[in-house]
Protein backbone atom coordinates (compact mmCIF):
# COMPACT_ATOMS: atom_id res chain seq x y z
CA UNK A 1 72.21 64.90 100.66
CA UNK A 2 72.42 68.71 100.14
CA UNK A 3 72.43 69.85 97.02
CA UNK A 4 75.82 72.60 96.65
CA UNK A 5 75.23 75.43 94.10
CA UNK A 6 77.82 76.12 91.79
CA UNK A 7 79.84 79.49 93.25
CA UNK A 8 80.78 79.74 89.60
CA UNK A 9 78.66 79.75 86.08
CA UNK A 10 79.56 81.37 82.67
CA UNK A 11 77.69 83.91 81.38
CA UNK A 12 77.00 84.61 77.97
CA UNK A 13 75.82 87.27 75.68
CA UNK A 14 75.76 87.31 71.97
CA UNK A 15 75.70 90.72 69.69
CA UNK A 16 74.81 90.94 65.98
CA UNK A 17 76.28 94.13 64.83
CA UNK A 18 74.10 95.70 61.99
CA UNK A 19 76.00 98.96 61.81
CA UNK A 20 79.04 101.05 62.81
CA UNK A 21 76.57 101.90 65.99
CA UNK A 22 74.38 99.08 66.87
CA UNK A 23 74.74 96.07 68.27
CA UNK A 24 71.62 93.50 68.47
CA UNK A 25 72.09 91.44 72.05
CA UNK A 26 70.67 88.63 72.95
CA UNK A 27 70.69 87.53 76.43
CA UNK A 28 69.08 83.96 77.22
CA UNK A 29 65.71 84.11 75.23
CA UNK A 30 65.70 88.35 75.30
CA UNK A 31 66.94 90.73 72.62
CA UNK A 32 67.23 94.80 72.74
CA UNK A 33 69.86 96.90 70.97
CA UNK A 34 72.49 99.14 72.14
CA UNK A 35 73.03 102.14 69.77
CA UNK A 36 73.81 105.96 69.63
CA UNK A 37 71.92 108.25 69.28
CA UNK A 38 71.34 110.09 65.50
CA UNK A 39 73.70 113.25 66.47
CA UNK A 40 76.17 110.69 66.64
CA UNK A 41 75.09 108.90 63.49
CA UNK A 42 73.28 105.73 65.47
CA UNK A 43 69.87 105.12 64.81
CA UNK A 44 68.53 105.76 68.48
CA UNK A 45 67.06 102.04 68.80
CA UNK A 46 68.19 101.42 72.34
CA UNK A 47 70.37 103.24 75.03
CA UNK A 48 74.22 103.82 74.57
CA UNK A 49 76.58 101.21 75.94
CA UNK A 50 77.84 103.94 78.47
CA UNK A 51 73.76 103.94 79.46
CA UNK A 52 73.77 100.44 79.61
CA UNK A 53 76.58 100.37 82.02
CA UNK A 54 74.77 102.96 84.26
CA UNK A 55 71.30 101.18 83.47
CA UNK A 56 73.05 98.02 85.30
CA UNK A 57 74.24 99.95 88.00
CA UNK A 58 70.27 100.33 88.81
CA UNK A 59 69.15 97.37 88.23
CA UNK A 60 71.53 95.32 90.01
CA UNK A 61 71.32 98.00 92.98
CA UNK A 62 67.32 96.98 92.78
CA UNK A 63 68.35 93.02 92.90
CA UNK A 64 71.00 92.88 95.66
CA UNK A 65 68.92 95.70 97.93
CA UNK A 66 65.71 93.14 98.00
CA UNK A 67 68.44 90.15 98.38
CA UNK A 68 69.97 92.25 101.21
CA UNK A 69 66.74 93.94 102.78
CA UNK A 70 65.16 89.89 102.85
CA UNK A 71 68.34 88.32 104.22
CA UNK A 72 68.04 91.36 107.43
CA UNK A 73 64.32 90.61 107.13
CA UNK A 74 63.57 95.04 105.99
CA UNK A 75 60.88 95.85 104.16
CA UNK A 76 62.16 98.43 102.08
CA UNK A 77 59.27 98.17 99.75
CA UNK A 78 59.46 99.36 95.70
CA UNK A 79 62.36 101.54 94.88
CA UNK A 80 63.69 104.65 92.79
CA UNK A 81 67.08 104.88 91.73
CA UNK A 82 68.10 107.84 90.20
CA UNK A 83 71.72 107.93 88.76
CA UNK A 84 74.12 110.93 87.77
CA UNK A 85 77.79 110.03 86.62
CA UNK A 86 80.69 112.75 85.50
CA UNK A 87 81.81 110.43 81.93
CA UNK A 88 85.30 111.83 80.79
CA UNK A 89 84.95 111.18 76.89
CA UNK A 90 88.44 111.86 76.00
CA UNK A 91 88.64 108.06 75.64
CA UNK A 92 85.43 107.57 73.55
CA UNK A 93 86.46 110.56 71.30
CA UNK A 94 89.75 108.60 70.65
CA UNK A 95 91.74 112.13 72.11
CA UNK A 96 93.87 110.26 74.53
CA UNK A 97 93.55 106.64 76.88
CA UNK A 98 92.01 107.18 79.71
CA UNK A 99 91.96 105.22 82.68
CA UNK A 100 88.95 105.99 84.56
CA UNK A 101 85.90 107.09 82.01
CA UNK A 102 83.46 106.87 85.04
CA UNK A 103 85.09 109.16 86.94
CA UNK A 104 82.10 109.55 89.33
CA UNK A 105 78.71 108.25 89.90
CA UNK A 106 75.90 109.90 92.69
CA UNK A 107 73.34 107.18 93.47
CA UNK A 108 70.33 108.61 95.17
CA UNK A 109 68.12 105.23 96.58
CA UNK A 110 64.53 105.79 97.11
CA UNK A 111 62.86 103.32 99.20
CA UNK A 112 58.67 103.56 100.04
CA UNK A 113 58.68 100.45 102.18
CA UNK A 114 58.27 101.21 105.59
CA UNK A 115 61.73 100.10 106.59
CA UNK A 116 63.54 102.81 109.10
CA UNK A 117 66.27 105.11 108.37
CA UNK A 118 68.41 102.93 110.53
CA UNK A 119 67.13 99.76 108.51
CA UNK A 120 67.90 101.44 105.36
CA UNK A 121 71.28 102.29 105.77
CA UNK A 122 71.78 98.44 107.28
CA UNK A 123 70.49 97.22 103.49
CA UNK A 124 72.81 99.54 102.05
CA UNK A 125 75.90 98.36 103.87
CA UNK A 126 75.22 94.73 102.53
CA UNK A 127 74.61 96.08 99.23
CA UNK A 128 78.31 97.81 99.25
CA UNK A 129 79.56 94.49 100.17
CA UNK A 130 77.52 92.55 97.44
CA UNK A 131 76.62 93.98 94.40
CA UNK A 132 78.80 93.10 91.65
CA UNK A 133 77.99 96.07 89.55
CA UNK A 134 79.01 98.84 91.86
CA UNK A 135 82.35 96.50 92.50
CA UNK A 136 83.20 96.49 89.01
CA UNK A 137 83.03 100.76 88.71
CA UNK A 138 84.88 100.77 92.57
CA UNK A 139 87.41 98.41 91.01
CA UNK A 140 87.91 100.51 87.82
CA UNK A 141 88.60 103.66 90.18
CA UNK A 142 85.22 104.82 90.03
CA UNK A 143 84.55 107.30 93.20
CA UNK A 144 80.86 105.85 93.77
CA UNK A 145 78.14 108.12 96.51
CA UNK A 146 74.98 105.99 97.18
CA UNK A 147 72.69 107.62 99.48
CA UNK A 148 69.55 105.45 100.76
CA UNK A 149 66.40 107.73 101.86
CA UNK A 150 62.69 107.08 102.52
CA UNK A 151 60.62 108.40 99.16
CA UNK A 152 60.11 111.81 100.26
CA UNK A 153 56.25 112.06 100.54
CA UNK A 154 54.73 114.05 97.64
């Protein structure tokens, strides 16, 4: 008898919040702290949650490209992701709602595997398709570039 896995399962995340800036998350048996930085009277313990959001973007680009690059059977080797986003803060600043803070993020993909140029761009078409991070900001209305590239050599 095959054993199904669930298509569903609830996450959950719990945050003890010290101060007007911090919040103290724990995540299964891991803790780290999301704060502001002192200009903005945080105490600089951990990245913003804006930083967090992008921070995900990376790391769940990382996850799904390996998922993808092993399911088309690439070896696309250890990656950089480097990530720039235009943030409008009108919302943050409390000047007026805004709809879509993110209004656009440039992911440049580094790969030093020795996957092809043709490979590559196969890994990131699956990752468009599959990474739940990058759906959440292209959901939002967040205009998202990814460009996948052998690591230049230095």
């Amino acid at each position: 008898m095959a054993i199904r896995m669930k298509t569903t399962v609830q996450l959950n995340v719990t945050a003890h919040c010290p101060s007007h800036s911090r919040a103290d998350v724990s995540v299964r048996d891991l803790e780290f702290a999301i704060d502001e930085p002192e200009e903005r009277g945080g105490t600089n313990t951990g990245p913003t949650p804006t930083d967090t959001a992008l921070a995900a973007l990376a790391g769940c680009t990382n996850v799904i490209g390996h998922k993808c690059a092993g399911k088309l059977g690439v070896d696309i080797g250890h990656l950089q992701i480097d990530i720039t986003c235009d943030f409008d803060r009108r919302g943050v600043t409390l000047t007026e709602e805004i709809d879509v803070p993110f209004t656009a993020i440039r992911q440049i993909v580094q790969a030093d595997g020795p996957a092809s140029d043709a490979d590559l761009q196969a890994v990131a078409h699956e990752v468009e398709k599959y990474c739940p991070q990058s759906k959440l900001f292209i959901g939002s209305g967040t205009k998202i570039e990814t460009v996948w590239r052998k690591t230049e050599p230095s």
